[in-house]
Protein backbone atom coordinates (compact mmCIF):
# COMPACT_ATOMS: atom_id res chain seq x y z
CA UNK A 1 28.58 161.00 257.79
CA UNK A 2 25.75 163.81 257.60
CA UNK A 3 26.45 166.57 255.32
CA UNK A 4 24.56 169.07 253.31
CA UNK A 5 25.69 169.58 249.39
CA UNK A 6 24.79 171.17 246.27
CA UNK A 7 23.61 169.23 243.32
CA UNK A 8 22.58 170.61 239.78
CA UNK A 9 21.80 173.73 241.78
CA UNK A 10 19.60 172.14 244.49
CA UNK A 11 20.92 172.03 248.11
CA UNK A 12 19.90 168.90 249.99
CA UNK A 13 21.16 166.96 253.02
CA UNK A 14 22.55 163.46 252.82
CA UNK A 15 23.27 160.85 255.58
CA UNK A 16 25.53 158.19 254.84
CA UNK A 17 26.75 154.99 256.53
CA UNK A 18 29.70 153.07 255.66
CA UNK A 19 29.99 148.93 256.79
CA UNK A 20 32.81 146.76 256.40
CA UNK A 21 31.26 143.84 255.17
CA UNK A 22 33.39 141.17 256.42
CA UNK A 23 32.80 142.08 259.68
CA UNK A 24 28.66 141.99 258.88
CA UNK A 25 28.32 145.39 261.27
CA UNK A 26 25.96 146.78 259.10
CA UNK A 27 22.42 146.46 260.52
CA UNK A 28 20.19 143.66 259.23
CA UNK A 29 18.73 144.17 255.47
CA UNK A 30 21.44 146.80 255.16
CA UNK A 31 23.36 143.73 253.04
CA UNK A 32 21.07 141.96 251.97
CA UNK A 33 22.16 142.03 248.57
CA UNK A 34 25.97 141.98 248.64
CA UNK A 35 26.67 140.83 245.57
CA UNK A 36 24.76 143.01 243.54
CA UNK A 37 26.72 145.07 241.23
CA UNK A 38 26.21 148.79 241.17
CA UNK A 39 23.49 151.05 243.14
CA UNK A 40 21.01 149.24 244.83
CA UNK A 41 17.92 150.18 246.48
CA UNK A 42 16.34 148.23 249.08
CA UNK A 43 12.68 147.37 247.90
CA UNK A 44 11.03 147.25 250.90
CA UNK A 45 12.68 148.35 253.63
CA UNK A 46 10.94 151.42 255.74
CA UNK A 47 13.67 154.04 254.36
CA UNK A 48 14.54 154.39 250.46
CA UNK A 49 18.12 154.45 250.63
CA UNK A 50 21.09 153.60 247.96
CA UNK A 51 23.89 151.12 248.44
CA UNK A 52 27.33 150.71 246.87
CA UNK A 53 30.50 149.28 247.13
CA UNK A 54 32.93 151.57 247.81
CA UNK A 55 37.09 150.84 247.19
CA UNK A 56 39.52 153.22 248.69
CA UNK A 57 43.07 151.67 247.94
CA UNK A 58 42.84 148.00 248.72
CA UNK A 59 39.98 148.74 251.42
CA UNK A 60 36.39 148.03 250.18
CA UNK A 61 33.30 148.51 252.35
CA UNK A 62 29.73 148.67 251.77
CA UNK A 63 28.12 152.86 252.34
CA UNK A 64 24.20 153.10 251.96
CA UNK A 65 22.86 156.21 251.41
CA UNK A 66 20.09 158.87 251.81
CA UNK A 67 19.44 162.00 250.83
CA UNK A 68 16.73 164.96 250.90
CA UNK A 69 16.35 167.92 249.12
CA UNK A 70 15.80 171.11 251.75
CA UNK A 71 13.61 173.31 249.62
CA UNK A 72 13.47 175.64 252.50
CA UNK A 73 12.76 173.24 255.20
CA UNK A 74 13.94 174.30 258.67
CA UNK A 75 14.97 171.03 260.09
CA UNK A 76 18.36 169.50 257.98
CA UNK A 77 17.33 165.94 258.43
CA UNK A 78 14.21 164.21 257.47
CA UNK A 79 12.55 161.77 260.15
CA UNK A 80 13.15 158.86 257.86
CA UNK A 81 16.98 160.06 257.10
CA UNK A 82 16.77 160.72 260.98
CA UNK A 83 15.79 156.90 261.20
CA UNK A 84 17.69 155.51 258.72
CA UNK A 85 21.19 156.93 260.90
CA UNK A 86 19.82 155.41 264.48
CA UNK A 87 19.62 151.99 262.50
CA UNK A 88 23.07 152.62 261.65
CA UNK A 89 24.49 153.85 265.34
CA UNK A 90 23.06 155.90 268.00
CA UNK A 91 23.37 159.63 267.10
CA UNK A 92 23.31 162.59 269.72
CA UNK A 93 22.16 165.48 267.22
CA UNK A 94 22.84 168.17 269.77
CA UNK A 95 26.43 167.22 269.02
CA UNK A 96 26.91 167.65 265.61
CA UNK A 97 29.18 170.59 264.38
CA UNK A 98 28.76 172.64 261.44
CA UNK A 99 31.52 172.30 259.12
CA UNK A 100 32.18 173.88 256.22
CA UNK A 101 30.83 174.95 253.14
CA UNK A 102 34.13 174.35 251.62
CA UNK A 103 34.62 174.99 247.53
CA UNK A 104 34.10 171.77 246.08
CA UNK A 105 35.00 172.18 242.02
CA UNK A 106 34.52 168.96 239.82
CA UNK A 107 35.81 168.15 236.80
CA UNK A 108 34.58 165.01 234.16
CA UNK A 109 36.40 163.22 232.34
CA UNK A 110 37.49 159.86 230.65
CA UNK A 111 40.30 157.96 232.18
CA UNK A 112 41.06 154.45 230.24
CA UNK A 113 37.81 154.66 228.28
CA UNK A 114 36.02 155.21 232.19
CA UNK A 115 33.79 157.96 232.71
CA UNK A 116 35.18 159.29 235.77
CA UNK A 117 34.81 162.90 238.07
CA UNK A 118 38.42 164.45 239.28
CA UNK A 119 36.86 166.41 242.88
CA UNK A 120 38.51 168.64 244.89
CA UNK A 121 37.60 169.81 247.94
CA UNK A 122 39.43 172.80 249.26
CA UNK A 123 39.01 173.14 252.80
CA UNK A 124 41.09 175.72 254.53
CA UNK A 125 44.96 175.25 253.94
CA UNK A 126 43.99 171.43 252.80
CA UNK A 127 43.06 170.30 248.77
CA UNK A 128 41.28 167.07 249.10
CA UNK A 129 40.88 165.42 245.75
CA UNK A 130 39.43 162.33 244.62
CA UNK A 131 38.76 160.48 241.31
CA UNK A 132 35.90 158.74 241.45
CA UNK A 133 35.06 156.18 238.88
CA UNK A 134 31.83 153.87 238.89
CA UNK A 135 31.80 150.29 237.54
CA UNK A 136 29.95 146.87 238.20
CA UNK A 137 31.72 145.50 241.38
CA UNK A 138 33.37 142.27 238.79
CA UNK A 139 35.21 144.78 237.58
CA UNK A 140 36.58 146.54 240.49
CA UNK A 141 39.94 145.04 240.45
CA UNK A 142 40.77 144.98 237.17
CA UNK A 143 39.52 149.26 236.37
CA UNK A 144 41.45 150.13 240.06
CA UNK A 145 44.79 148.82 238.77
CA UNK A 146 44.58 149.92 234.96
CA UNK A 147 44.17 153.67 236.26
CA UNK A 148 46.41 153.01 239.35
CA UNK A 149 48.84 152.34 236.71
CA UNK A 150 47.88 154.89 233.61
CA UNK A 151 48.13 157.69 236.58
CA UNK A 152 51.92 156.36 238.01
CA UNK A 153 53.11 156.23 234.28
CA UNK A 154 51.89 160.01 233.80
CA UNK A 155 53.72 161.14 237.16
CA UNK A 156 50.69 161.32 239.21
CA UNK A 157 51.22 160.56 242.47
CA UNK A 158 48.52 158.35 244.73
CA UNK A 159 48.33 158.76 248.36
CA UNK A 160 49.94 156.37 250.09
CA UNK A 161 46.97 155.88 252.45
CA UNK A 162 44.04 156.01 250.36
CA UNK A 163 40.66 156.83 252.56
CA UNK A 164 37.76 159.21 251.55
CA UNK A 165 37.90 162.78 251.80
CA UNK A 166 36.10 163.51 254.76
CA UNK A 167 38.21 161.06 256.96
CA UNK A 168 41.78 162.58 255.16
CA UNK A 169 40.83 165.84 256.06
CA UNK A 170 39.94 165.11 259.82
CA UNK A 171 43.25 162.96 260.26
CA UNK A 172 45.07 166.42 258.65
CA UNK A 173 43.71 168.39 261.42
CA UNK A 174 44.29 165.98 264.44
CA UNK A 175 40.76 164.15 264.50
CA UNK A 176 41.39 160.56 265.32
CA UNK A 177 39.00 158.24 266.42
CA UNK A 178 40.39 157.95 269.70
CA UNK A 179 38.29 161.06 270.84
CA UNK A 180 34.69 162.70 269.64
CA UNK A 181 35.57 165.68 267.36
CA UNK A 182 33.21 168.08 269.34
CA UNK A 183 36.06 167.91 271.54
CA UNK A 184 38.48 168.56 269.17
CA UNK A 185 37.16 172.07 267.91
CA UNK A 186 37.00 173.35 271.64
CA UNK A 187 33.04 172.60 271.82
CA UNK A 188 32.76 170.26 274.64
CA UNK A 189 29.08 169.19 275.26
């Protein structure tokens, strides 16, 4: 994923990869340290980027990260971000599509003693919202059904399918993998 965001006030871009890791498709070094619990950042590796598990549902993968603050450059990506995605797969940047900005409010709060952030991005007709909660990977299983179930027994209702946001909101409007999504929007290349 490649997308530009606001944080604390500061715009930056981001890249970010996501591998399953049972499949071991991430490139080499990428897991080198699977185990590890929480954000990890690859000592010496020719990009600084940040690694975490991630659990959507009962589907865990692996995403490594990088970001960059603009501050007014011209070009959105960085030659090491622009690195760090051709180690992941081969990019065509001519192809990618601006999207967005969409409103993207966040709320904190404590769910079963858990710091955790309630987002919501509203894009268009769609509300894509998301708790996100961060603990040691040992505990994964354990926090994801305590608040699975402290959220059914308070009438809050999980999607069925659970998937990040970006991916919901491109199955809502008719993205599938099946086809690129330049083609999708009319902007054939």
């Amino acid at each position: 994923m490649f997308r530009t965001k606001t944080r604390r006030g500061e715009e930056l871009s981001a890249v970010k990869a996501h591998f399953d890791p049972s499949a071991s498709d991430a490139p080499e070094r990428f897991l080198w340290n699977q185990e590890a619990d929480g954000n990890t950042i690859i000592p010496d590796a020719p990009e600084r980027f940040r690694c975490v598990w991630d659990r959507y549902g009962n589907n865990v993968s692996f995403a490594c990260q990088m970001q960059s603050l603009l501050a007014g450059r011209k070009e959105l990506w960085t030659d090491e971000q622009v690195r760090f995605a051709e180690r992941c797969q081969s990019v065509t940047w001519g192809d990618l599509v601006g999207f967005g900005p969409n409103p993207n409010p966040k709320w904190r709060l404590n769910v079963t003693g858990h710091r955790a952030v309630m987002d919501d991005v509203q894009a268009g007709l769609f509300h894509l919202m998301e708790l996100e909660v961060k603990v040691f990977k040992h505990d994964g299983e354990a926090v994801y059904e305590n608040i699975s179930t402290y959220l059914g027994e308070r009438g809050i209702v999980l999607c069925h399918k659970q998937e990040p946001k970006t991916v919901r909101l491109f199955h809502a409007m008719g993205y599938d993998r099946s086809h690129r999504l330049v083609q999708q929007f009319g902007l054939e290349t």
